[in-house]
N, C-alpha and C. Protein backbone atom coordinates (compact mmCIF):
# COMPACT_ATOMS: atom_id res chain seq x y z
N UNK A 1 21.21 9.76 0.32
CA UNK A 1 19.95 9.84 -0.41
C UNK A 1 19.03 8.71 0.04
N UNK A 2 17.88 9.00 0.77
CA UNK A 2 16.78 8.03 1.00
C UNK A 2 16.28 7.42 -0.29
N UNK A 3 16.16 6.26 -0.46
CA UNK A 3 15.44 5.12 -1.73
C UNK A 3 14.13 5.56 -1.21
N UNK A 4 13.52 5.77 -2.50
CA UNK A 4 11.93 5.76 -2.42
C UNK A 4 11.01 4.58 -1.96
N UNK A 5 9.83 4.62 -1.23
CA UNK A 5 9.52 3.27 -0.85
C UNK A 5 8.69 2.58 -1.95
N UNK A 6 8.97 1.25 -1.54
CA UNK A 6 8.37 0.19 -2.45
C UNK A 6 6.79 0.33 -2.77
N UNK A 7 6.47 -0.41 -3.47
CA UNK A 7 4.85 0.19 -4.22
C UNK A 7 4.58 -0.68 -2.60
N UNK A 8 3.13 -0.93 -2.63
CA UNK A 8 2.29 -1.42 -1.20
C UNK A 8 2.49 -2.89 -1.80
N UNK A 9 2.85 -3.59 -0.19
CA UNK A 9 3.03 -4.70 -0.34
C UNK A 9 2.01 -5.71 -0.65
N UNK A 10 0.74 -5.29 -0.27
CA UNK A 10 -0.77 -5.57 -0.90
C UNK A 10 -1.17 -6.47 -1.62
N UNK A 11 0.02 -5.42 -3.04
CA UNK A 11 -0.21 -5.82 -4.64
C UNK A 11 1.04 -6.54 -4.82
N UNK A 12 0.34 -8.08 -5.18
CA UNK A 12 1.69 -9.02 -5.13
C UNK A 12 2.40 -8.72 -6.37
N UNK A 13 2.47 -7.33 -6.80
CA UNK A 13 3.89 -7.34 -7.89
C UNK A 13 4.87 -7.72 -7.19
N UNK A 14 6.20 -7.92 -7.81
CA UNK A 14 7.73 -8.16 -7.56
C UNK A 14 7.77 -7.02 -7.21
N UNK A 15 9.02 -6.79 -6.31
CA UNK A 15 9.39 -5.63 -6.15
C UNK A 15 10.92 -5.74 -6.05
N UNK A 16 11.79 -5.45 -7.14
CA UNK A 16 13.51 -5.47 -7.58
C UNK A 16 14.15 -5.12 -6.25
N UNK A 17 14.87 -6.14 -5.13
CA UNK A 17 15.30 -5.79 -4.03
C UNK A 17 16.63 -4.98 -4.69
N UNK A 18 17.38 -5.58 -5.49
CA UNK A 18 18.55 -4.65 -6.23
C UNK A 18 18.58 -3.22 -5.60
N UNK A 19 17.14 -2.08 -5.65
CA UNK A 19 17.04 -1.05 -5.60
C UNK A 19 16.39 -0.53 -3.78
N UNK A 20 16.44 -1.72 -2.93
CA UNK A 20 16.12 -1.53 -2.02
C UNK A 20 17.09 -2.39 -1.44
N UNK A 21 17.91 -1.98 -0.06
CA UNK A 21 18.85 -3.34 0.39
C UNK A 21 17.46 -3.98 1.35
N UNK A 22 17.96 -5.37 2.14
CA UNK A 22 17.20 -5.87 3.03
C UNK A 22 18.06 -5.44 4.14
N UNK A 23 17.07 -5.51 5.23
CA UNK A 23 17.91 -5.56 6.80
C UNK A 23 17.11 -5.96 7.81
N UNK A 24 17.76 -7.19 8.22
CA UNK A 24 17.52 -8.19 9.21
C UNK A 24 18.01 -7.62 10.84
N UNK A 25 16.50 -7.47 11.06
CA UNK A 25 16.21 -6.91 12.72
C UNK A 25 15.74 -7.95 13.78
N UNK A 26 16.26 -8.16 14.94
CA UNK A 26 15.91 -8.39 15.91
C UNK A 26 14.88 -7.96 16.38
N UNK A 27 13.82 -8.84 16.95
CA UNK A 27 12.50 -8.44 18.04
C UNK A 27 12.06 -8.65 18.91
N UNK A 28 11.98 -8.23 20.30
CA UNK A 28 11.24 -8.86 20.82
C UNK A 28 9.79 -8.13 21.25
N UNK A 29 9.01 -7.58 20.11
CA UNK A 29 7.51 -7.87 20.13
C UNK A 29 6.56 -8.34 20.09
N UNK A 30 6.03 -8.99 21.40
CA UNK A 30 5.26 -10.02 21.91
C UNK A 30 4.46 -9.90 20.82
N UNK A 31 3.49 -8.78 20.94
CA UNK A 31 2.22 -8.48 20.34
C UNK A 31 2.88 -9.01 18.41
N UNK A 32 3.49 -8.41 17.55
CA UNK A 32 3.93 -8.72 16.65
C UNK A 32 4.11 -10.14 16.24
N UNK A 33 5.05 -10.84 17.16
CA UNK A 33 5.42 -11.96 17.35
C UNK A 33 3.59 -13.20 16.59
N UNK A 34 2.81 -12.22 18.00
CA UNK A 34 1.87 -13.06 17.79
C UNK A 34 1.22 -13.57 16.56
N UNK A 35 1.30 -12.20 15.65
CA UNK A 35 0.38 -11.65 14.95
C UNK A 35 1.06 -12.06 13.33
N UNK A 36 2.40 -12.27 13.87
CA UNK A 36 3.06 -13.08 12.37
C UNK A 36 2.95 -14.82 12.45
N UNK A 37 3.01 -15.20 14.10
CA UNK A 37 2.86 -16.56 13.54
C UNK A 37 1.48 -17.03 13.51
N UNK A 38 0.12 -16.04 13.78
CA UNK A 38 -1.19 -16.34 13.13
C UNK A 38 -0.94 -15.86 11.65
N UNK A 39 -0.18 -15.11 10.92
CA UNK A 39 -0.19 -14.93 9.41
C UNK A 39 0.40 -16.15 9.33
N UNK A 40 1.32 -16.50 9.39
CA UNK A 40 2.21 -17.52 8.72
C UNK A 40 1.32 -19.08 8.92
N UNK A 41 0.51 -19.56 10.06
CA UNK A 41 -0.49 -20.79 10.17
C UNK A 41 -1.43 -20.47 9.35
N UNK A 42 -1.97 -19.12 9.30
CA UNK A 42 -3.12 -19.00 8.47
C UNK A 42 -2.40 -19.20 6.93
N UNK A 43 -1.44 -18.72 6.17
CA UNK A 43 -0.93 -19.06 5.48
C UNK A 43 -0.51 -20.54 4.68
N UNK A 44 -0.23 -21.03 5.94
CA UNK A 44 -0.05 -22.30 5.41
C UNK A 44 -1.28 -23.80 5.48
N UNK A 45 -1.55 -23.10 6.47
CA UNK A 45 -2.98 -24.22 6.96
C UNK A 45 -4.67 -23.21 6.72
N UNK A 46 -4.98 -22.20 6.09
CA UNK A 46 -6.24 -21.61 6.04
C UNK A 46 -6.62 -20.75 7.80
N UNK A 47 -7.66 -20.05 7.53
CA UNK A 47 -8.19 -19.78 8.74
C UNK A 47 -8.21 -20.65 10.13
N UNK A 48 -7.74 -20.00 10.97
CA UNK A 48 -7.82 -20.76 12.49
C UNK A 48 -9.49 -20.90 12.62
N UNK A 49 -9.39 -22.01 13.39
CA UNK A 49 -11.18 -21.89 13.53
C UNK A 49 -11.66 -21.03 14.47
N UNK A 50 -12.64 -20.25 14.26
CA UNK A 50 -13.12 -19.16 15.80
C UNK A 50 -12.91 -19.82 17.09
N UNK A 51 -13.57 -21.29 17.09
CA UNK A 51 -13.56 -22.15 18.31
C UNK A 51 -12.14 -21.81 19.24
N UNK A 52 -11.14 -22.13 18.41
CA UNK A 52 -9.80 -22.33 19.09
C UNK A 52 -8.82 -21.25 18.94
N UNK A 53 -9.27 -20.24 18.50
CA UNK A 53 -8.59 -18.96 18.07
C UNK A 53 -7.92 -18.25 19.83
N UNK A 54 -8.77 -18.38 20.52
CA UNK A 54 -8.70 -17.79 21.55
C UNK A 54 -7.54 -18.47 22.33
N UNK A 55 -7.94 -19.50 22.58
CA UNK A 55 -6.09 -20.14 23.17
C UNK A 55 -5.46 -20.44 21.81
N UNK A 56 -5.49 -20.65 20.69
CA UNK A 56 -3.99 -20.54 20.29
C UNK A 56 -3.55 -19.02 20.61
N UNK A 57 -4.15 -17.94 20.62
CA UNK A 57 -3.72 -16.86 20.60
C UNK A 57 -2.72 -16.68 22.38
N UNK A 58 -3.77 -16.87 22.97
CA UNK A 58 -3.07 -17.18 24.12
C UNK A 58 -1.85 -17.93 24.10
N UNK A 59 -2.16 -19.19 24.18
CA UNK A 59 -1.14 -19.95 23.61
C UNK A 59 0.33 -19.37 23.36
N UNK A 60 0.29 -18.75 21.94
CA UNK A 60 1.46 -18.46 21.93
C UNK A 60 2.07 -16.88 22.21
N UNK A 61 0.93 -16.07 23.13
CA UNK A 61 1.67 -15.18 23.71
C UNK A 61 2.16 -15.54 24.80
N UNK A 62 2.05 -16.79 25.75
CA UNK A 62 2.76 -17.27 26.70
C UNK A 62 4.27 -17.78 26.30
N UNK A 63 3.77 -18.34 25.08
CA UNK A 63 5.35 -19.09 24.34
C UNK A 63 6.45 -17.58 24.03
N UNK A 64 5.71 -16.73 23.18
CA UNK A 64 6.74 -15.73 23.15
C UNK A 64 7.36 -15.01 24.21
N UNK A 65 6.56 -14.92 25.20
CA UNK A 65 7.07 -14.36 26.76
C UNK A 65 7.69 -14.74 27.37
N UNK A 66 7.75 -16.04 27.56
CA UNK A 66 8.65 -16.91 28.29
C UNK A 66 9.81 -16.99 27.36
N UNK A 67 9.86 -17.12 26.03
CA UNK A 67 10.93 -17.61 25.03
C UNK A 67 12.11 -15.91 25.16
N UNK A 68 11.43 -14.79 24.50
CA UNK A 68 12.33 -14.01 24.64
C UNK A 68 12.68 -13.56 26.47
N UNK A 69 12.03 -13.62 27.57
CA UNK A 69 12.24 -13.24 28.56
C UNK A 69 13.72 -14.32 28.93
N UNK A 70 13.60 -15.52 28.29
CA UNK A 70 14.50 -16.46 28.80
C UNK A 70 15.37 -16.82 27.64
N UNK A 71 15.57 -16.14 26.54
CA UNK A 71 16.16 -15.81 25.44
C UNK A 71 16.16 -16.65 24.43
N UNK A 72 15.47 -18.22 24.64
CA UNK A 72 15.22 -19.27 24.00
C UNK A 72 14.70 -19.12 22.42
N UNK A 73 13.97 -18.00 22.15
CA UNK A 73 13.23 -17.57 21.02
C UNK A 73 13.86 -16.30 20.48
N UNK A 74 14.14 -16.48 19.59
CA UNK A 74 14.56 -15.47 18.60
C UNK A 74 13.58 -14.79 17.59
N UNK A 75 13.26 -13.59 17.53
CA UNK A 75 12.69 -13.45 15.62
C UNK A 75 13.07 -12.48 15.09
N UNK A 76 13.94 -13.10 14.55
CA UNK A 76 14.46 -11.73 12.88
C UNK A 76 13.20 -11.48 12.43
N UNK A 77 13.46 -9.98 11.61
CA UNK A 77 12.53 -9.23 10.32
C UNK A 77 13.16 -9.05 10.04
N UNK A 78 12.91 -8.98 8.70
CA UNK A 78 13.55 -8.74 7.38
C UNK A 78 12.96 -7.97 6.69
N UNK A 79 13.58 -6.01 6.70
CA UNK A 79 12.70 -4.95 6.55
C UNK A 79 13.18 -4.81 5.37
N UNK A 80 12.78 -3.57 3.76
CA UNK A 80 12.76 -3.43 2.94
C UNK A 80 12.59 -2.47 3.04
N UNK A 81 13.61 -1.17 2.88
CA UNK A 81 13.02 0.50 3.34
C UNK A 81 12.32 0.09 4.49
N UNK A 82 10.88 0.77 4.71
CA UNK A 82 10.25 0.42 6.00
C UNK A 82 9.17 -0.95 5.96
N UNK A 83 9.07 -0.98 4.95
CA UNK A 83 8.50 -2.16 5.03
C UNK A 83 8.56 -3.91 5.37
N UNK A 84 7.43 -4.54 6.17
CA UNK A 84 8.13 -5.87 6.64
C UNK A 84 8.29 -6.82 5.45
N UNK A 85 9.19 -7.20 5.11
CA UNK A 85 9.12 -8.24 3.69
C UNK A 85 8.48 -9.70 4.57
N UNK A 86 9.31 -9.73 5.84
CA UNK A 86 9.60 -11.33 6.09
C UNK A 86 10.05 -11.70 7.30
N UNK A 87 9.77 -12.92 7.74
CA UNK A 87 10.23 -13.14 9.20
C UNK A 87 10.57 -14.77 9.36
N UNK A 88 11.49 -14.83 10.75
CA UNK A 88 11.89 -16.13 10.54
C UNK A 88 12.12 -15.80 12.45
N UNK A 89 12.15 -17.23 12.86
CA UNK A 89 12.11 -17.66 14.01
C UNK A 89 13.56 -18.53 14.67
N UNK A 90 14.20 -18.26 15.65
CA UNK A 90 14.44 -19.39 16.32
C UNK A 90 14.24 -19.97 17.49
N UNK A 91 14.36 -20.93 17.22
CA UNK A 91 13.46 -21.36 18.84
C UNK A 91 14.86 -22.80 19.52
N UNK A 92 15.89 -22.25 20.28
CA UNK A 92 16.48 -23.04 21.15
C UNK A 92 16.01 -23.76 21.47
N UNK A 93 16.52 -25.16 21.53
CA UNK A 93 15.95 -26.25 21.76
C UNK A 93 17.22 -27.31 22.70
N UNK A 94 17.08 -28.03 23.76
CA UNK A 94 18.07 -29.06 24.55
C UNK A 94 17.37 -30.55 24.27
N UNK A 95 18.47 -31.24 24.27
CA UNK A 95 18.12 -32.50 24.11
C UNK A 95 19.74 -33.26 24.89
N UNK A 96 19.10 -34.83 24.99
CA UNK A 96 20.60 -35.19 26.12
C UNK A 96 21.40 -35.15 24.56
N UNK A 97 23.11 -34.65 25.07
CA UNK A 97 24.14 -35.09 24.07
C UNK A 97 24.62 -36.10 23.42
N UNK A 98 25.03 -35.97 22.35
CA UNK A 98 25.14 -37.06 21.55
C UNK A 98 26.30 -37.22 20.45
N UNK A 99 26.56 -38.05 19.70
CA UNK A 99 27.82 -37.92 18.86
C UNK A 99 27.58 -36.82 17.97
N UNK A 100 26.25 -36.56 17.27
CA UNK A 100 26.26 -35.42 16.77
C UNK A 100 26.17 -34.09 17.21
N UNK A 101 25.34 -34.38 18.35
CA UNK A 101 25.29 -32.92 19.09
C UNK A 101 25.59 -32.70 20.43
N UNK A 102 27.04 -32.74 20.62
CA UNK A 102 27.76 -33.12 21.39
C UNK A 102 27.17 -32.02 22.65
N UNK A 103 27.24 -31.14 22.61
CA UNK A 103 26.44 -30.07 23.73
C UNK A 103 25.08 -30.41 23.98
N UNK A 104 24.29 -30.90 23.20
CA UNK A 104 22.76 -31.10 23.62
C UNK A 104 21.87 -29.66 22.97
N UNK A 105 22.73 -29.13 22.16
CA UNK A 105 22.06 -27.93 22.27
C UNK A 105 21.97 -27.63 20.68
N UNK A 106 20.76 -27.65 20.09
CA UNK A 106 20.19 -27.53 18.88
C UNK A 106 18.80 -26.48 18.55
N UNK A 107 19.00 -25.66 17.53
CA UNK A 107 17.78 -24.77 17.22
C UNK A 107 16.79 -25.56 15.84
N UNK A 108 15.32 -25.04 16.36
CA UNK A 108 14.73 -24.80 15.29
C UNK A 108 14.18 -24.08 15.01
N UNK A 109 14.47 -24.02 13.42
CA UNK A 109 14.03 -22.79 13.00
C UNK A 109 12.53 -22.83 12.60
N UNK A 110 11.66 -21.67 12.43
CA UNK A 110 10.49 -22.11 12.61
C UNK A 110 9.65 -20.60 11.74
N UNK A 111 8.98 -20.42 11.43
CA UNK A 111 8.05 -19.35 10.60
C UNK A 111 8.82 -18.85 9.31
N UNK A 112 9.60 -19.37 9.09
CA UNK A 112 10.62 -18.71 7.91
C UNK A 112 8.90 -18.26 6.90
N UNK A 113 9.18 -17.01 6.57
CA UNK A 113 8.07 -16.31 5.89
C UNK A 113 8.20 -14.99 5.18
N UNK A 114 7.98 -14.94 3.92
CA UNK A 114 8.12 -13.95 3.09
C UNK A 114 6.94 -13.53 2.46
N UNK A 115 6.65 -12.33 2.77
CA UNK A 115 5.43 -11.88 2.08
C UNK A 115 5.49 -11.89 0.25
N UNK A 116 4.06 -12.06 -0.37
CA UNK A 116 3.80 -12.82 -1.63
C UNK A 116 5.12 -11.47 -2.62
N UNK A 117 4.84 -10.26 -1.88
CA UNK A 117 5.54 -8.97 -2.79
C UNK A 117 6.90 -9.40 -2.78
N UNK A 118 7.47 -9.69 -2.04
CA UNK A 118 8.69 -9.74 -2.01
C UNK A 118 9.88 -10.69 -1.86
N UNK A 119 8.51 -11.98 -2.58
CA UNK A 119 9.33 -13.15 -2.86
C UNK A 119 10.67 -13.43 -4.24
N UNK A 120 11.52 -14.61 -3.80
CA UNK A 120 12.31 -14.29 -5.27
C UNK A 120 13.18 -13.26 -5.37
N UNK A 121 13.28 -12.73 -4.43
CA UNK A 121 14.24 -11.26 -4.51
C UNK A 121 15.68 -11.44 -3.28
N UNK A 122 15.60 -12.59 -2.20
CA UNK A 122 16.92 -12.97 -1.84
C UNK A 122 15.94 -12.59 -0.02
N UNK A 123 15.01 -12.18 0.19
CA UNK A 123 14.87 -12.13 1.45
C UNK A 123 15.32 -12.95 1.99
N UNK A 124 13.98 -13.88 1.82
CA UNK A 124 14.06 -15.76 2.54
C UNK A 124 15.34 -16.35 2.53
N UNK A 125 16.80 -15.78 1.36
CA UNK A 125 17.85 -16.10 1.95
C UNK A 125 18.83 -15.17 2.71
N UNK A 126 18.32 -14.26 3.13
CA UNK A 126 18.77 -12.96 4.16
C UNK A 126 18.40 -13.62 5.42
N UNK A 127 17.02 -13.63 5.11
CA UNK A 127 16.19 -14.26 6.87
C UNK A 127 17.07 -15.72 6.96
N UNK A 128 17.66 -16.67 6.35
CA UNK A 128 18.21 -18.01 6.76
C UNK A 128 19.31 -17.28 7.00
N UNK A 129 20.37 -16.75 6.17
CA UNK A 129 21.77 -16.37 6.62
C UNK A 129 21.74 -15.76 7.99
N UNK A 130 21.07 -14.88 8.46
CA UNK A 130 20.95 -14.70 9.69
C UNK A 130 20.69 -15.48 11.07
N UNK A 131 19.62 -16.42 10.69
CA UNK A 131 19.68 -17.53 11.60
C UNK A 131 20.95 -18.71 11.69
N UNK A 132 21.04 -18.70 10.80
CA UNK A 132 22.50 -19.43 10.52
C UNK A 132 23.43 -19.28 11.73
N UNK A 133 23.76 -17.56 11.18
CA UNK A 133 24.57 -16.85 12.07
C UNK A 133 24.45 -16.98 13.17
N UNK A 134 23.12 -16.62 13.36
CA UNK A 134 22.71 -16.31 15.46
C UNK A 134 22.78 -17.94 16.00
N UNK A 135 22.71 -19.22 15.13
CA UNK A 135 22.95 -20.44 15.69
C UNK A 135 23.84 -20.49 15.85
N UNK A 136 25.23 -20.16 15.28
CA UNK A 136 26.12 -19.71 15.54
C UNK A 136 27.02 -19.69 16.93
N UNK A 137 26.67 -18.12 16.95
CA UNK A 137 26.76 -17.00 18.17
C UNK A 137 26.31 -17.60 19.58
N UNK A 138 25.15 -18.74 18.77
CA UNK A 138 24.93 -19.22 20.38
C UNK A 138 26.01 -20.66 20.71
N UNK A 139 26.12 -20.64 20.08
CA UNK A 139 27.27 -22.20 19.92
C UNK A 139 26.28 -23.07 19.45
N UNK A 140 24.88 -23.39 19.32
CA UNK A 140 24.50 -24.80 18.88
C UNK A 140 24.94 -25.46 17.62
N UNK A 141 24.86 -26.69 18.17
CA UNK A 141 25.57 -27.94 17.18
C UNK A 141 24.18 -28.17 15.81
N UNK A 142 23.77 -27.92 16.07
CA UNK A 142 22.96 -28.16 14.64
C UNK A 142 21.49 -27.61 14.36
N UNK A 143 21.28 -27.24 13.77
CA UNK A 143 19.61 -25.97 13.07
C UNK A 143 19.13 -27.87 12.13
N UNK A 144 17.67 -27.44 13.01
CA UNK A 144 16.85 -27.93 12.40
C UNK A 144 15.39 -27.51 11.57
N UNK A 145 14.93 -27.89 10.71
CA UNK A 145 13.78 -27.05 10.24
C UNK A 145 12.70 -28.09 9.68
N UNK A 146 11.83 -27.63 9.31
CA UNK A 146 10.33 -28.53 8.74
C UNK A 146 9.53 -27.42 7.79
N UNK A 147 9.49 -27.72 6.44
CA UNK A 147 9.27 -26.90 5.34
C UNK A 147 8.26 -27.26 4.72
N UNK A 148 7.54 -26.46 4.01
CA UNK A 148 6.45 -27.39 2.60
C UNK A 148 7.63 -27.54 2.04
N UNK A 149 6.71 -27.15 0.43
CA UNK A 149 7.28 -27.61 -0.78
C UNK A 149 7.66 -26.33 -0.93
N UNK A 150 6.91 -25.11 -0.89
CA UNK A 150 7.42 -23.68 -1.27
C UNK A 150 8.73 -23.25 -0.94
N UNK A 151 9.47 -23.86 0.47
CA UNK A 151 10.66 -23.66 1.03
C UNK A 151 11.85 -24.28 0.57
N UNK A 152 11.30 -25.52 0.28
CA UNK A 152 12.04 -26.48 -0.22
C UNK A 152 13.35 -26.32 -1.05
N UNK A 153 13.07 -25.74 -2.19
CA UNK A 153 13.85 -25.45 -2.76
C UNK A 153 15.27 -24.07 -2.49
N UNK A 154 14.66 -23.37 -1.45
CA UNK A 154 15.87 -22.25 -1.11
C UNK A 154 16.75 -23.16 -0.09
N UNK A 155 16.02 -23.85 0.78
CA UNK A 155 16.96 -24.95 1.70
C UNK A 155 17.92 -25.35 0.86
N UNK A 156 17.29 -26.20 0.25
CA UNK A 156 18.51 -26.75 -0.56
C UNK A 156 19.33 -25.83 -1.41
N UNK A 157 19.04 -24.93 -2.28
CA UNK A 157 20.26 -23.63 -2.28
C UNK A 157 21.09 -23.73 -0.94
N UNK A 158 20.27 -23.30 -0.06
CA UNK A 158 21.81 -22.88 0.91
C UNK A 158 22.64 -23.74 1.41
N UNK A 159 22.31 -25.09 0.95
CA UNK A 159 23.39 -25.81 1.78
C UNK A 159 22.19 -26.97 2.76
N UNK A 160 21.10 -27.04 2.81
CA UNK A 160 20.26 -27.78 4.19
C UNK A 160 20.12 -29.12 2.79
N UNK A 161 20.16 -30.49 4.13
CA UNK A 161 20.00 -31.56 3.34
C UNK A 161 19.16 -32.39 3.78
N UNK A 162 18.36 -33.33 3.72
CA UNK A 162 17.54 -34.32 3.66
C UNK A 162 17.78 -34.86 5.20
N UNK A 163 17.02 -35.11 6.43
CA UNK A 163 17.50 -35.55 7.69
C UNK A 163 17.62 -36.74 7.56
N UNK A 164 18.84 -37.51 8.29
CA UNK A 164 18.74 -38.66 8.20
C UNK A 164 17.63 -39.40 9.18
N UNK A 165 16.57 -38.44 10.14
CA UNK A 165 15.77 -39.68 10.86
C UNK A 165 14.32 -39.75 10.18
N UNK A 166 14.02 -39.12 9.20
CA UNK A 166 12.93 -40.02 8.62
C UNK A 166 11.70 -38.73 8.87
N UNK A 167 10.71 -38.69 7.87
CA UNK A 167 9.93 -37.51 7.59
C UNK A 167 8.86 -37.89 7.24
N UNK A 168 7.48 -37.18 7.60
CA UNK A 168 6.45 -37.11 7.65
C UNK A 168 6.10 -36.85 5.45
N UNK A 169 5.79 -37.50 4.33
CA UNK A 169 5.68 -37.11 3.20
C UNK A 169 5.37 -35.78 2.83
N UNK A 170 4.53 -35.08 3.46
CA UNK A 170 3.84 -33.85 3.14
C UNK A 170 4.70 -32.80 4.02
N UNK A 171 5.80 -33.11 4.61
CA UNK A 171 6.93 -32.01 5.11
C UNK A 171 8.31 -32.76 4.98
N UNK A 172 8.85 -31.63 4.72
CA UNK A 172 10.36 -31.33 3.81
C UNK A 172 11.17 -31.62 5.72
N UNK A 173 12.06 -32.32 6.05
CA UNK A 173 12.69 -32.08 7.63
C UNK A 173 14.45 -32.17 7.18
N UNK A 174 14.46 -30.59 7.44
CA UNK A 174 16.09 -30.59 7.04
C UNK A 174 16.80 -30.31 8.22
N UNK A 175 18.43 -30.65 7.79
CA UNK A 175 19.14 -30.00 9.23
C UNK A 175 20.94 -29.88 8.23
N UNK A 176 20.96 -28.88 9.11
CA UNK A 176 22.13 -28.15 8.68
C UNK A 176 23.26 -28.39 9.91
N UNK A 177 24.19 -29.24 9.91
CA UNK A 177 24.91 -29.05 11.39
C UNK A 177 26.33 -27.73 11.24
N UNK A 178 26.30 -27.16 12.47
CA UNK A 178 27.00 -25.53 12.56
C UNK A 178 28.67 -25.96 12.52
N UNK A 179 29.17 -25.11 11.87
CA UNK A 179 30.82 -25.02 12.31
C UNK A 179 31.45 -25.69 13.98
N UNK A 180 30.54 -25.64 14.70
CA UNK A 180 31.29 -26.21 15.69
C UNK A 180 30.90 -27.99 15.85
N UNK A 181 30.13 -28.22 15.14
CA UNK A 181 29.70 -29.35 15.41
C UNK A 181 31.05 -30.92 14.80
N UNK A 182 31.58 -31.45 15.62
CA UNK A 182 32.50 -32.54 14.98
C UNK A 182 32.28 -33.15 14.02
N UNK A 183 32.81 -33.07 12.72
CA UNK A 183 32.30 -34.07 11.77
C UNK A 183 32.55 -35.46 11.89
N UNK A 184 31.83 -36.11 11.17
CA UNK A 184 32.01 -37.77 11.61
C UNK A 184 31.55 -38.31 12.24
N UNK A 185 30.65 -37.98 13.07
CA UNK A 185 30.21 -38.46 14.47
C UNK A 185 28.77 -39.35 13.93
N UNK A 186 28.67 -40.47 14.73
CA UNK A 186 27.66 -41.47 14.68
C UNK A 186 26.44 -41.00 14.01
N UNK A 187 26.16 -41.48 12.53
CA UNK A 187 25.12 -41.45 12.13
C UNK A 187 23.74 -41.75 12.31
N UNK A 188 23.84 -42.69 13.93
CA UNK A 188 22.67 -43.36 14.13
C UNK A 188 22.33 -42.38 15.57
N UNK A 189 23.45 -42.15 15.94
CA UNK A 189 22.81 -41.10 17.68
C UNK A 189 22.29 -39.77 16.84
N UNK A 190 21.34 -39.80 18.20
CA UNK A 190 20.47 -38.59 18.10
C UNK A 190 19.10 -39.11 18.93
N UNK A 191 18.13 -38.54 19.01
CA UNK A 191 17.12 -38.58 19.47
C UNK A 191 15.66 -38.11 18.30
């Protein structure tokens, strides 16, 4: 039996995920790509200015091209029946090795975003469990992220804690280190 679809995501009612499951998709649509992380800046920072609209746009259709062509960039959706609830990013990242991240090899996560309808209903922790995972799968030693205040609080649900190198006041900088990562290792290495 097909679930009926959700009212339009439009109208920021709730919408009871209970009666809809979520499912977290893989993408690599440049064009899309683009077009969620101008929602998600415009979201968080207001309108891009006309002036500079044109290369950021550029901008980051070079970043997404190069990222999924060279597999560095990840982006889950997080669909609802057919609808997009939400999206989240990863973006592979190298740095030299260290006691904590003994491979050099660390993600951040980046656009975590849930539309206003379908907040509160477990997306935003569908879209993290998945990145989780795919940090995972790739072996990196530790997920890093940079949040407002709106995020703030599901981080810390899942488990993300306070970084130990020091944060900008007006952003949240968490890091979660992965199952493979050695515990114990020098609190002061890192970069």
């Amino acid at each position: 039996m097909r679930l009926p679809r959700p009212p339009d995501t439009r109208n920021p009612r709730r919408i009871p995920l209970m009666a809809y499951p979520i499912s977290i998709q893989p993408s690599c649509d440049i064009d899309l790509a683009v077009a969620l992380r101008v929602e998600f800046q415009e979201l968080m920072s207001g309108p891009i200015p006309a002036e500079i609209r044109p290369s950021f746009l550029e901008a980051n259709r070079a970043h997404f091209e190069a990222g999924f062509r060279e597999g560095s960039v990840v982006l889950l959706l997080a669909l609802v029946d057919d609808s997009l609830a939400g999206c989240a990013m990863l973006q592979e990242q190298r740095m030299i090795p260290n006691l904590s991240v003994p491979s050099g090899r660390t993600g951040m996560v980046l656009n975590v975003m849930v539309r206003e309808a379908f907040r509160r209903q477990g997306v935003g922790q569908a879209l993290m469990r998945a990145i989780e995972e795919e940090g995972g799968r790739r072996g990196l030693d530790r997920l890093d992220l940079k949040a407002s205040e709106l995020g703030r609080p599901l981080y810390q649900k899942l488990g993300w804690g306070d970084s130990r190198w020091g944060t900008p006041m007006e952003i949240y900088r968490a890091e979660r280190p992965l199952a493979t990562s050695p515990s114990g290792g020098d609190e002061r290495s890192g970069d």
